[in-house]
C-alpha atoms as a PDB file:
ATOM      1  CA  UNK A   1       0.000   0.000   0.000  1.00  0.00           C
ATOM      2  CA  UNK A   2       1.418   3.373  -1.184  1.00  0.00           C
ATOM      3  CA  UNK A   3       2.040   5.632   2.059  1.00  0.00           C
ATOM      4  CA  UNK A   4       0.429   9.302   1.557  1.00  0.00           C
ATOM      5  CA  UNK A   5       3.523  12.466   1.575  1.00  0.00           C
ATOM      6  CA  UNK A   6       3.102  15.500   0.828  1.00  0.00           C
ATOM      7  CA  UNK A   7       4.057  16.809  -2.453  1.00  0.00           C
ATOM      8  CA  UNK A   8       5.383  20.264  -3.308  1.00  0.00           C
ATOM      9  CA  UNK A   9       3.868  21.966  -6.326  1.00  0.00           C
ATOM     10  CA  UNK A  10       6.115  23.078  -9.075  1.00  0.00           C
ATOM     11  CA  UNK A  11       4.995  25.605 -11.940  1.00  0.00           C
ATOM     12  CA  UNK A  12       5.692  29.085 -12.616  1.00  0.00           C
ATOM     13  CA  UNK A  13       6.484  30.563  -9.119  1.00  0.00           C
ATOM     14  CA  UNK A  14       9.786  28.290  -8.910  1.00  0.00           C
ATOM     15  CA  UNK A  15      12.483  30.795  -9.082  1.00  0.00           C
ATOM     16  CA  UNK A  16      14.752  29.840 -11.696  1.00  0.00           C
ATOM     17  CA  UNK A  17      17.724  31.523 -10.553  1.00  0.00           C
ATOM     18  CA  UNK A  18      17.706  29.489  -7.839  1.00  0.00           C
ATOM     19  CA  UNK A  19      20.440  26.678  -9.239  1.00  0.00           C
ATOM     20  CA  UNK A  20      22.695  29.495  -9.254  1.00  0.00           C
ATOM     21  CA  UNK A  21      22.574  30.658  -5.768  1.00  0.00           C
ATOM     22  CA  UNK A  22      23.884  26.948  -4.747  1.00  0.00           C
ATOM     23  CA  UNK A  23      26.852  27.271  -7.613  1.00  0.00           C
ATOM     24  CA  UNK A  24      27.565  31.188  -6.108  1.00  0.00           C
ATOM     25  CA  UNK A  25      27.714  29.155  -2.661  1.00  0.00           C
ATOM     26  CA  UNK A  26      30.083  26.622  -3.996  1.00  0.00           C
ATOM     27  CA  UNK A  27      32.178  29.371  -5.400  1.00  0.00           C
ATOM     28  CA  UNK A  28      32.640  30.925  -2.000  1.00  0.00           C
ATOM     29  CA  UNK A  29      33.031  28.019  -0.210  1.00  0.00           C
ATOM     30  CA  UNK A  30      36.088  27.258  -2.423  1.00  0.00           C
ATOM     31  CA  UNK A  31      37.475  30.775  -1.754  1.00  0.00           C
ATOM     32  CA  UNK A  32      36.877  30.053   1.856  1.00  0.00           C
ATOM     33  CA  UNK A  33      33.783  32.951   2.513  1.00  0.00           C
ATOM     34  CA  UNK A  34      30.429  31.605   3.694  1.00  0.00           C
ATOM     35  CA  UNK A  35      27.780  34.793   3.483  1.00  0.00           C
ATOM     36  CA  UNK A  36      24.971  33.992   6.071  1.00  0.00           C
ATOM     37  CA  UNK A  37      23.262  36.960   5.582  1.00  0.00           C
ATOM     38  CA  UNK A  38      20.337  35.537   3.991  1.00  0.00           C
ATOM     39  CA  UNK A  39      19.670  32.737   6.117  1.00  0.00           C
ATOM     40  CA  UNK A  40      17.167  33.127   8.733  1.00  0.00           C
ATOM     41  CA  UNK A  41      17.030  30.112  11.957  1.00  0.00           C
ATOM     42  CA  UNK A  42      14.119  29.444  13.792  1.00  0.00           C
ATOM     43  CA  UNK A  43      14.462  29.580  17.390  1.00  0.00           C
ATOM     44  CA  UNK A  44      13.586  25.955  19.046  1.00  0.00           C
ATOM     45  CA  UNK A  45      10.763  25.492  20.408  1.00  0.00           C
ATOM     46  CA  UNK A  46      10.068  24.686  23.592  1.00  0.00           C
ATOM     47  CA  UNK A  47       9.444  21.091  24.344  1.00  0.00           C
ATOM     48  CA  UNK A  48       5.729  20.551  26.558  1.00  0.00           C
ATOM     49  CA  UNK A  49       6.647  19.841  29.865  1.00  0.00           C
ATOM     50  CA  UNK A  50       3.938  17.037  31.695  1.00  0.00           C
ATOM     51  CA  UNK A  51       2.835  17.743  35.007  1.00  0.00           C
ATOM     52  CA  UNK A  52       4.473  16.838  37.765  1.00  0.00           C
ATOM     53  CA  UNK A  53       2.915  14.366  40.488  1.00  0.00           C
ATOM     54  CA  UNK A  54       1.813  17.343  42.856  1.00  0.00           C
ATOM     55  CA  UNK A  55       0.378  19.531  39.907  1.00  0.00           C
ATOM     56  CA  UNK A  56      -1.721  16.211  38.553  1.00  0.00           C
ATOM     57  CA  UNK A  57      -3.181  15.895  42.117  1.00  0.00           C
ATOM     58  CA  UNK A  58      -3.842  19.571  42.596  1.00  0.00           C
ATOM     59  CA  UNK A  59      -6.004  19.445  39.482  1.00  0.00           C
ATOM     60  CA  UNK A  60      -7.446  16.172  39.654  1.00  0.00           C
ATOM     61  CA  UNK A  61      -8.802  17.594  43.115  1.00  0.00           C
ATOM     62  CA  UNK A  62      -9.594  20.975  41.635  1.00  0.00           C
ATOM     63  CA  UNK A  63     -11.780  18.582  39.031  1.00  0.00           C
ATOM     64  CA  UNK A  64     -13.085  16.805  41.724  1.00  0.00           C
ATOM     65  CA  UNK A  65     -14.567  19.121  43.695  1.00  0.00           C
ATOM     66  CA  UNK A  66     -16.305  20.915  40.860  1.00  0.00           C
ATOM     67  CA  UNK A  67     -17.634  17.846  40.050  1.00  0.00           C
ATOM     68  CA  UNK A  68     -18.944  17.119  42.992  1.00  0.00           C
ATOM     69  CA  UNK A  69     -20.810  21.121  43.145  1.00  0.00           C
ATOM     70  CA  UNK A  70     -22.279  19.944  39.811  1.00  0.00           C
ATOM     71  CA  UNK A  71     -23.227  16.746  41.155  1.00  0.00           C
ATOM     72  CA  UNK A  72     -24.979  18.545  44.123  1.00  0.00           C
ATOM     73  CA  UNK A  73     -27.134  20.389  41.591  1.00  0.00           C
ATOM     74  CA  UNK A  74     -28.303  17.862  39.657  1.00  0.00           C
ATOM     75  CA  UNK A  75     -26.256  18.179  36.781  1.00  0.00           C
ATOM     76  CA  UNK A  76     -24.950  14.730  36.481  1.00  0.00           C
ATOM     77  CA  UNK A  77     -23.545  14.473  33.259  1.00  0.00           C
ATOM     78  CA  UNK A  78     -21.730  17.343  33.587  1.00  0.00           C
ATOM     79  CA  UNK A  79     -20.440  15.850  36.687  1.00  0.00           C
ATOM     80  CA  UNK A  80     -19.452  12.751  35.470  1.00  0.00           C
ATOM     81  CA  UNK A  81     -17.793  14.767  32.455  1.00  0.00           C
ATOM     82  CA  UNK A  82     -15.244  16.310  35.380  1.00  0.00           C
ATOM     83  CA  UNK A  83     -14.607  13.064  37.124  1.00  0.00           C
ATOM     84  CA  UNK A  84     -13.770  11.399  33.659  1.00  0.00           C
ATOM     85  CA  UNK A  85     -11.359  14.525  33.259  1.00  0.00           C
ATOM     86  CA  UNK A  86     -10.275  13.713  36.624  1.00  0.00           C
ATOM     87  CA  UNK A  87      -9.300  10.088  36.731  1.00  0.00           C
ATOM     88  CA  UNK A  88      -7.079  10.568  33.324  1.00  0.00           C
ATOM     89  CA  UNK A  89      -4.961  12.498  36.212  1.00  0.00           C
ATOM     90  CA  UNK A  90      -5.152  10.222  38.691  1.00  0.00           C
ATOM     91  CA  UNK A  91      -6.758   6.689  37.886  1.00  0.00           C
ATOM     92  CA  UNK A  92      -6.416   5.214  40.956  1.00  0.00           C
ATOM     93  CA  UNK A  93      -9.006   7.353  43.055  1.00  0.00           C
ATOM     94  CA  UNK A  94     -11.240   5.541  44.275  1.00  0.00           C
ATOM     95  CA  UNK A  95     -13.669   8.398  45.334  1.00  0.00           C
ATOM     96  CA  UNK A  96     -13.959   9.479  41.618  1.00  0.00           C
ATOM     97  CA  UNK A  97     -14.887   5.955  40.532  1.00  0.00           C
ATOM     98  CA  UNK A  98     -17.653   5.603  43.440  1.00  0.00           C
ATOM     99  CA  UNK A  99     -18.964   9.063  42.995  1.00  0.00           C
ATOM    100  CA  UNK A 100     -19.238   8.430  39.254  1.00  0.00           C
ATOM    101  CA  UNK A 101     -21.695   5.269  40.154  1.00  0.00           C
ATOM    102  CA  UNK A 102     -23.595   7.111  42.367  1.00  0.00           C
ATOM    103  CA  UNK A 103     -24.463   9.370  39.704  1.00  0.00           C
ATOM    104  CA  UNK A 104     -24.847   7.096  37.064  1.00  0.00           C
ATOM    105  CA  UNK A 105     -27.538   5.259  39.338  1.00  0.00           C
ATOM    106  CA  UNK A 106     -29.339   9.242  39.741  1.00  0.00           C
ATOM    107  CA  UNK A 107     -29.362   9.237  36.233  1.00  0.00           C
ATOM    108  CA  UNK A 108     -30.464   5.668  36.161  1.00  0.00           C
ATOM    109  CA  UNK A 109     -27.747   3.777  34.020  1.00  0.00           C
ATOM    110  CA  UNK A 110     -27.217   1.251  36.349  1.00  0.00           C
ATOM    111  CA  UNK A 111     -25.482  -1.419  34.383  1.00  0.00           C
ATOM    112  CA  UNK A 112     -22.684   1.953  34.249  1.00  0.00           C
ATOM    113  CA  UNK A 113     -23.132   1.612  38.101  1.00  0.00           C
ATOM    114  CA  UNK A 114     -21.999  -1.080  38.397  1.00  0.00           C
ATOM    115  CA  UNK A 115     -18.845  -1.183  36.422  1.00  0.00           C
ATOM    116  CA  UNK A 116     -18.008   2.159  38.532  1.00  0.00           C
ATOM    117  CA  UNK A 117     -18.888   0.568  42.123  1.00  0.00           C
ATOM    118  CA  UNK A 118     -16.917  -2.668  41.138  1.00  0.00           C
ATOM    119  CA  UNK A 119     -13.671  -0.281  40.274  1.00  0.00           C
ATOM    120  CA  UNK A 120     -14.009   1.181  43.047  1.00  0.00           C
ATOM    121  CA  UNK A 121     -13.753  -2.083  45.260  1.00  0.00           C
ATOM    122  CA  UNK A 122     -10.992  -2.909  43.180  1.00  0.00           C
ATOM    123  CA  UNK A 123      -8.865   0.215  43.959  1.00  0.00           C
ATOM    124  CA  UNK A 124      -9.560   0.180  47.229  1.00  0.00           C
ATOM    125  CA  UNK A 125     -10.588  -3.496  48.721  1.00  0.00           C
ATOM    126  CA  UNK A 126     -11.055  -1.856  52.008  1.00  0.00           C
ATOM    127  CA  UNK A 127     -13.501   0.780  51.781  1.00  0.00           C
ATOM    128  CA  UNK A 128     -16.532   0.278  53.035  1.00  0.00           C
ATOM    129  CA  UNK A 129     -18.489   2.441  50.897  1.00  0.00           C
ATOM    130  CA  UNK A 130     -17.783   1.197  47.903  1.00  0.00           C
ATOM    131  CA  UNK A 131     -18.936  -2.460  48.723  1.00  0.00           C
ATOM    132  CA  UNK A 132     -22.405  -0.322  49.766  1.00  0.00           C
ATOM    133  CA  UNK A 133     -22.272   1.399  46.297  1.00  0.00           C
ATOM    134  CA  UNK A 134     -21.965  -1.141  45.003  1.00  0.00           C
ATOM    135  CA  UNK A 135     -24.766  -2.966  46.670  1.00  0.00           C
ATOM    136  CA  UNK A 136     -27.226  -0.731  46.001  1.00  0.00           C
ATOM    137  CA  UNK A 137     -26.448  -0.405  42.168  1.00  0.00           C
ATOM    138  CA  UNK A 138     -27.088  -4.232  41.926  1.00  0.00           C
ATOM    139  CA  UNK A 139     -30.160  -3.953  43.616  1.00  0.00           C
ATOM    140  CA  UNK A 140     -31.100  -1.918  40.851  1.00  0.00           C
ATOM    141  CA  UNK A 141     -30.394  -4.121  38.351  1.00  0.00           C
ATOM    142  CA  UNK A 142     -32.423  -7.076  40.879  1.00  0.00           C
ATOM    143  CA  UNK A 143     -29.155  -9.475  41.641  1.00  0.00           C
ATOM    144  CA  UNK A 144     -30.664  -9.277  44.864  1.00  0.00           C
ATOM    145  CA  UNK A 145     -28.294 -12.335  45.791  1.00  0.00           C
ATOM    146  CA  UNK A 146     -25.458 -10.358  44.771  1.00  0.00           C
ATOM    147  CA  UNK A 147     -26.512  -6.899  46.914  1.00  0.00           C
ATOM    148  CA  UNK A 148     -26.633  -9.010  50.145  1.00  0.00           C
ATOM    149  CA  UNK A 149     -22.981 -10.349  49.506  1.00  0.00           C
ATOM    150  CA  UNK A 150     -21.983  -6.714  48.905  1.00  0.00           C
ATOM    151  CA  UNK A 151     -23.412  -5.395  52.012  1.00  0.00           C
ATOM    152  CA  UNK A 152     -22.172  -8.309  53.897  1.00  0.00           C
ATOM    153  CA  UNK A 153     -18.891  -7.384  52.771  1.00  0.00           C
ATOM    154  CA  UNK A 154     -19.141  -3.832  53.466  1.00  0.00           C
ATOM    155  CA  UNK A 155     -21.089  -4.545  57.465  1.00  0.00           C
ATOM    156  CA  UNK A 156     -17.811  -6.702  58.130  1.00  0.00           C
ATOM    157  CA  UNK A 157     -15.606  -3.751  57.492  1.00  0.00           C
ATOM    158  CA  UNK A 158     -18.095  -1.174  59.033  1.00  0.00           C
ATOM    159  CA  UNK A 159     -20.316  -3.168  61.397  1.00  0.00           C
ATOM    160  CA  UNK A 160     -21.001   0.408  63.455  1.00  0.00           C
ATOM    161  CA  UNK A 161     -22.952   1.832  60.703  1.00  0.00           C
ATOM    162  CA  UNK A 162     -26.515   2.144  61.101  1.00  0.00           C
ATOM    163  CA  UNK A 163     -27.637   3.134  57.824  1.00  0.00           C
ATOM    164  CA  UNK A 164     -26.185   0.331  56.433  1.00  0.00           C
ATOM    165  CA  UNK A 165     -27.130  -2.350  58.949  1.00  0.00           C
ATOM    166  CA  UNK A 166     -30.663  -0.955  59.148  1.00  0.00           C
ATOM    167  CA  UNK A 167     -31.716   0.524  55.902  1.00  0.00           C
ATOM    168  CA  UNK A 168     -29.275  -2.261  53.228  1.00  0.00           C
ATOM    169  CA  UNK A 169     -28.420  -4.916  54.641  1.00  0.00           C
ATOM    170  CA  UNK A 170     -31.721  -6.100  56.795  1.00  0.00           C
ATOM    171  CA  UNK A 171     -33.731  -4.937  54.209  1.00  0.00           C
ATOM    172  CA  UNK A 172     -31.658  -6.047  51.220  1.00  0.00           C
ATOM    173  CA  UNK A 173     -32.149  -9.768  53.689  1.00  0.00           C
ATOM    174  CA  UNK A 174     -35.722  -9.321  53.894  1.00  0.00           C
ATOM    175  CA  UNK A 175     -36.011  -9.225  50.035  1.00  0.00           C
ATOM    176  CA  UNK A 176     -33.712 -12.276  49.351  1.00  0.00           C
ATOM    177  CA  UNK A 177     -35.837 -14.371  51.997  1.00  0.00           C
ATOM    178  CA  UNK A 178     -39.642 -13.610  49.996  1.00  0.00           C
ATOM    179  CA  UNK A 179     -37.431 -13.983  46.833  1.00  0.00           C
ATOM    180  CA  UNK A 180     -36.073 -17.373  47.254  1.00  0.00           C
ATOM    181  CA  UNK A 181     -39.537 -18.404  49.185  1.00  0.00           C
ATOM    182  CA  UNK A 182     -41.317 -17.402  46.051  1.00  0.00           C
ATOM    183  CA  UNK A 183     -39.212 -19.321  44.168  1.00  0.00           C
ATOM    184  CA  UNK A 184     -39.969 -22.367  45.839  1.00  0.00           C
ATOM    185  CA  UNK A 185     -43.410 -21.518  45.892  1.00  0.00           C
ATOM    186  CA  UNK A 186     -42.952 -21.668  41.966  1.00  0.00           C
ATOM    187  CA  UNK A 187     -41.178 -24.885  41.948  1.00  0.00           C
ATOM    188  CA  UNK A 188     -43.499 -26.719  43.877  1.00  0.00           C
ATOM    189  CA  UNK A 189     -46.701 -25.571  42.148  1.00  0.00           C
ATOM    190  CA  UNK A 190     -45.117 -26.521  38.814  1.00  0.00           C
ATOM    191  CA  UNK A 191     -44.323 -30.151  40.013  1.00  0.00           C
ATOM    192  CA  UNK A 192     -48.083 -30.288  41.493  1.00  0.00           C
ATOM    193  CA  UNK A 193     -49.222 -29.435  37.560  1.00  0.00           C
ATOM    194  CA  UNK A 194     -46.810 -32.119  36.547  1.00  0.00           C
ATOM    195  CA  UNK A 195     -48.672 -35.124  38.496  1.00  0.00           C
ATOM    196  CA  UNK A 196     -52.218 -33.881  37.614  1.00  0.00           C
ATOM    197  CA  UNK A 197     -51.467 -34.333  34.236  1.00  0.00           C
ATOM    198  CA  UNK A 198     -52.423 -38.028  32.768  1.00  0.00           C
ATOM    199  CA  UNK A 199     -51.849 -39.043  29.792  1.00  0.00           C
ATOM    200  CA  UNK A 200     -53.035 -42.409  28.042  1.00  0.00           C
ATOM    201  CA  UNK A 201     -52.083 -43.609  25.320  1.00  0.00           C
ATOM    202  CA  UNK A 202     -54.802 -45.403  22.618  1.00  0.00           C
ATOM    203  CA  UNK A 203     -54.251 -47.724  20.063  1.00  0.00           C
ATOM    204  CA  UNK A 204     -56.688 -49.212  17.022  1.00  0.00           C
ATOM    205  CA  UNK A 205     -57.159 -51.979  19.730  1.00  0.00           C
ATOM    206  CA  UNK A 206     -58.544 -50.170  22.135  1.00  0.00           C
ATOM    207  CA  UNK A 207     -61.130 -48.671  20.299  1.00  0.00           C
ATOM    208  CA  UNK A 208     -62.833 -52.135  20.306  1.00  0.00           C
ATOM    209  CA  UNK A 209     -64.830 -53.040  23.796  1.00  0.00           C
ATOM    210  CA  UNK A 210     -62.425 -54.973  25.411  1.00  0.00           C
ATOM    211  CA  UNK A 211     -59.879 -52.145  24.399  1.00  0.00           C
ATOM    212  CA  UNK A 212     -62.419 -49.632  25.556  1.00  0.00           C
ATOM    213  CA  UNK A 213     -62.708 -51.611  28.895  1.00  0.00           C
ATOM    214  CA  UNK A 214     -58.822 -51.579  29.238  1.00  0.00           C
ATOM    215  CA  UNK A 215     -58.637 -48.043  28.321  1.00  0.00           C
ATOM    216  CA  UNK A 216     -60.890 -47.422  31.625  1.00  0.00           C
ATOM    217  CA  UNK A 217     -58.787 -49.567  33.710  1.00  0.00           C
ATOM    218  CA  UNK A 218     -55.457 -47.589  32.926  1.00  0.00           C
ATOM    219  CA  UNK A 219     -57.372 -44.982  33.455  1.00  0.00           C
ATOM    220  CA  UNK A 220     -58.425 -45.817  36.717  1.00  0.00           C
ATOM    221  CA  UNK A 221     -55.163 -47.415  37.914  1.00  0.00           C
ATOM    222  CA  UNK A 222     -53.498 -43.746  37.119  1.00  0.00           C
ATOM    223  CA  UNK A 223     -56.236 -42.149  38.828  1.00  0.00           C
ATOM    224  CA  UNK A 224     -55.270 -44.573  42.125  1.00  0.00           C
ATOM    225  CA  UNK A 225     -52.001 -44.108  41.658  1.00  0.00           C
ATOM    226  CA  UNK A 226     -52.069 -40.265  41.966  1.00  0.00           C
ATOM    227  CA  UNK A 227     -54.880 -40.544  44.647  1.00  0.00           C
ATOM    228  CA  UNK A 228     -57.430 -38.918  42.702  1.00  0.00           C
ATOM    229  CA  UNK A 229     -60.856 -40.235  43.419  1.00  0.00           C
ATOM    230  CA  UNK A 230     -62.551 -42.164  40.234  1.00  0.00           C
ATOM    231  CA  UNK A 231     -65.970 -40.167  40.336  1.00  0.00           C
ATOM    232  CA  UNK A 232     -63.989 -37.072  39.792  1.00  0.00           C
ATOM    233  CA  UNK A 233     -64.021 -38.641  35.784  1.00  0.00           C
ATOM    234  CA  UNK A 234     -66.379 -36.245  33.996  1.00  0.00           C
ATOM    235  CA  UNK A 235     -66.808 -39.539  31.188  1.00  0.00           C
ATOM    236  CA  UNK A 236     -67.589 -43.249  32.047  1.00  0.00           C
ATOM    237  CA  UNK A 237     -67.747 -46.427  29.791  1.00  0.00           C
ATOM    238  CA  UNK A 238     -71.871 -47.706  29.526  1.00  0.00           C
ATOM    239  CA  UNK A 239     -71.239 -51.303  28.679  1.00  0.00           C
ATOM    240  CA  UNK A 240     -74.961 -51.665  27.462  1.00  0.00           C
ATOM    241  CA  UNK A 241     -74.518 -48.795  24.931  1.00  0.00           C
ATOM    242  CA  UNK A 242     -70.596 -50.349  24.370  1.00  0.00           C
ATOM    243  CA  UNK A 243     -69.725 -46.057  24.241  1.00  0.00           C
ATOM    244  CA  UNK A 244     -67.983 -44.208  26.453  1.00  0.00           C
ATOM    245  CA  UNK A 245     -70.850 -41.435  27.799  1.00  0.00           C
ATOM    246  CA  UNK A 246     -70.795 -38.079  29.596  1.00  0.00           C
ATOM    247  CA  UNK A 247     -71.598 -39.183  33.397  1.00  0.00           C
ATOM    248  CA  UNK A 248     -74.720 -37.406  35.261  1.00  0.00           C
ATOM    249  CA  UNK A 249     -73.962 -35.473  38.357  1.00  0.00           C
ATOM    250  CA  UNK A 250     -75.811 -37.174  41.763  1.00  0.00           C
ATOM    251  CA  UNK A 251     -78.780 -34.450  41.802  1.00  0.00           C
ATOM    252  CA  UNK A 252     -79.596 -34.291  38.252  1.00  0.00           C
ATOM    253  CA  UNK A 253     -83.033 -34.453  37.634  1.00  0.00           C
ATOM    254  CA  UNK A 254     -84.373 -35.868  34.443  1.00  0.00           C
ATOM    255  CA  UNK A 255     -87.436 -33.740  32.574  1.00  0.00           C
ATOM    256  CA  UNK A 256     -89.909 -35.426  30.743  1.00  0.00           C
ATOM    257  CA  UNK A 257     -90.997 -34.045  27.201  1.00  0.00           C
END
């Protein structure tokens, strides 16, 4: 693949006296006389000099705290803008990383959250309040399972804490608990369904009357079988008509014509 340079245009405006001025120079050089008079330098420039360690913290607070007066008005994105600023300073904060999940849960992108909160745990494994951050953002998302192990995480650390005894991690607990007692609430009316369910199987020999006959004995062996009582059977076999019928209920009454 042919690399892209930059070409210089040649036409009319190249000076053709030009070739001369290098065979003038060659002249003098041979006489010994160099005339610099029409050569202008450029002065160097300056090279850009990074910041040093204490000037990237200075700003990377300065950012912070505007951040955080954005924040504090509601202007979130804006916020988050700083913070972003911020961390290129100083990547390792991890007060910048929680307060960026806090406001990406006001804003509510929480799957953002979440990816903030867990940074924040990362850069510091021993904060408290980022294992509550983080809690709370995957409550939002409903891991509920997940919350409670944050919070338990964060109580060991901080088990003073009120707020986060009280208001996350009982109540957080109280969720799981209805959560996985639904669940089994689920599981067991689904297997109930299962067993009510009977299904027979009928051949071309069954339809005859000693298959019909059969056919109401597998019937009624399943019925035993799952403790169902045989009367319950909406349809009955009438030997005299050789049919299976629709049974009667016990009260019905018969009108005449």
């Amino acid at each position: 693949m042919t690399s892209f340079v930059w070409k210089k245009k040649t036409g009319d405006k190249v000076d053709k006296a030009s070739p001369n001025i290098f065979g003038n120079a060659d002249e003098e050089n041979i006489n010994g006389v160099v005339d610099n008079s029409n050569v202008f330098f450029s002065p160097p420039r300056p090279k850009k000099r990074g910041l040093s360690i204490e000037e990237a913290l200075e700003r990377s607070h300065s950012l912070k705290d505007i951040g955080t007066q954005m924040a504090e008005n509601e202007r979130f994105w804006e916020a988050i803008k700083k913070w972003d600023d911020a961390l290129s300073l100083t990547p390792e904060d991890a007060t910048l990383h929680e307060m960026k999940a806090q406001a990406y849960m006001a804003v509510e992108e929480l799957y953002p959250a979440v990816q903030c909160a867990n940074k924040a745990t990362q850069v510091a494994p021993t904060w408290w309040i980022a294992y509550q951050t983080l809690g709370r953002a995957h409550l939002g998302i409903g891991e509920v399972k997940q919350a409670l192990n944050d919070f338990t995480k964060a109580l060991h650390i901080n088990p003073c804490d009120t707020e986060l005894r009280d208001d996350d991690f009982q109540w957080t607990y109280s969720l799981w608990k209805r959560q996985k007692k639904h669940e089994e609430m689920t599981k067991n009316q689904n297997t109930e369904q299962g067993k009510l369910v009977t299904i027979v199987e009928i051949t071309d020999e069954d339809l005859t009357e000693e298959g019909l006959k059969r056919t109401i004995d597998k019937v009624s062996e399943h019925m035993e079988t799952d403790q169902e009582d045989p009367d319950d059977f909406d349809y009955a076999y009438d030997i005299e008509k050789q049919k299976i019928v629709k049974k009667l209920p016990d009260d019905y009454v018969h009108m005449r014509n």
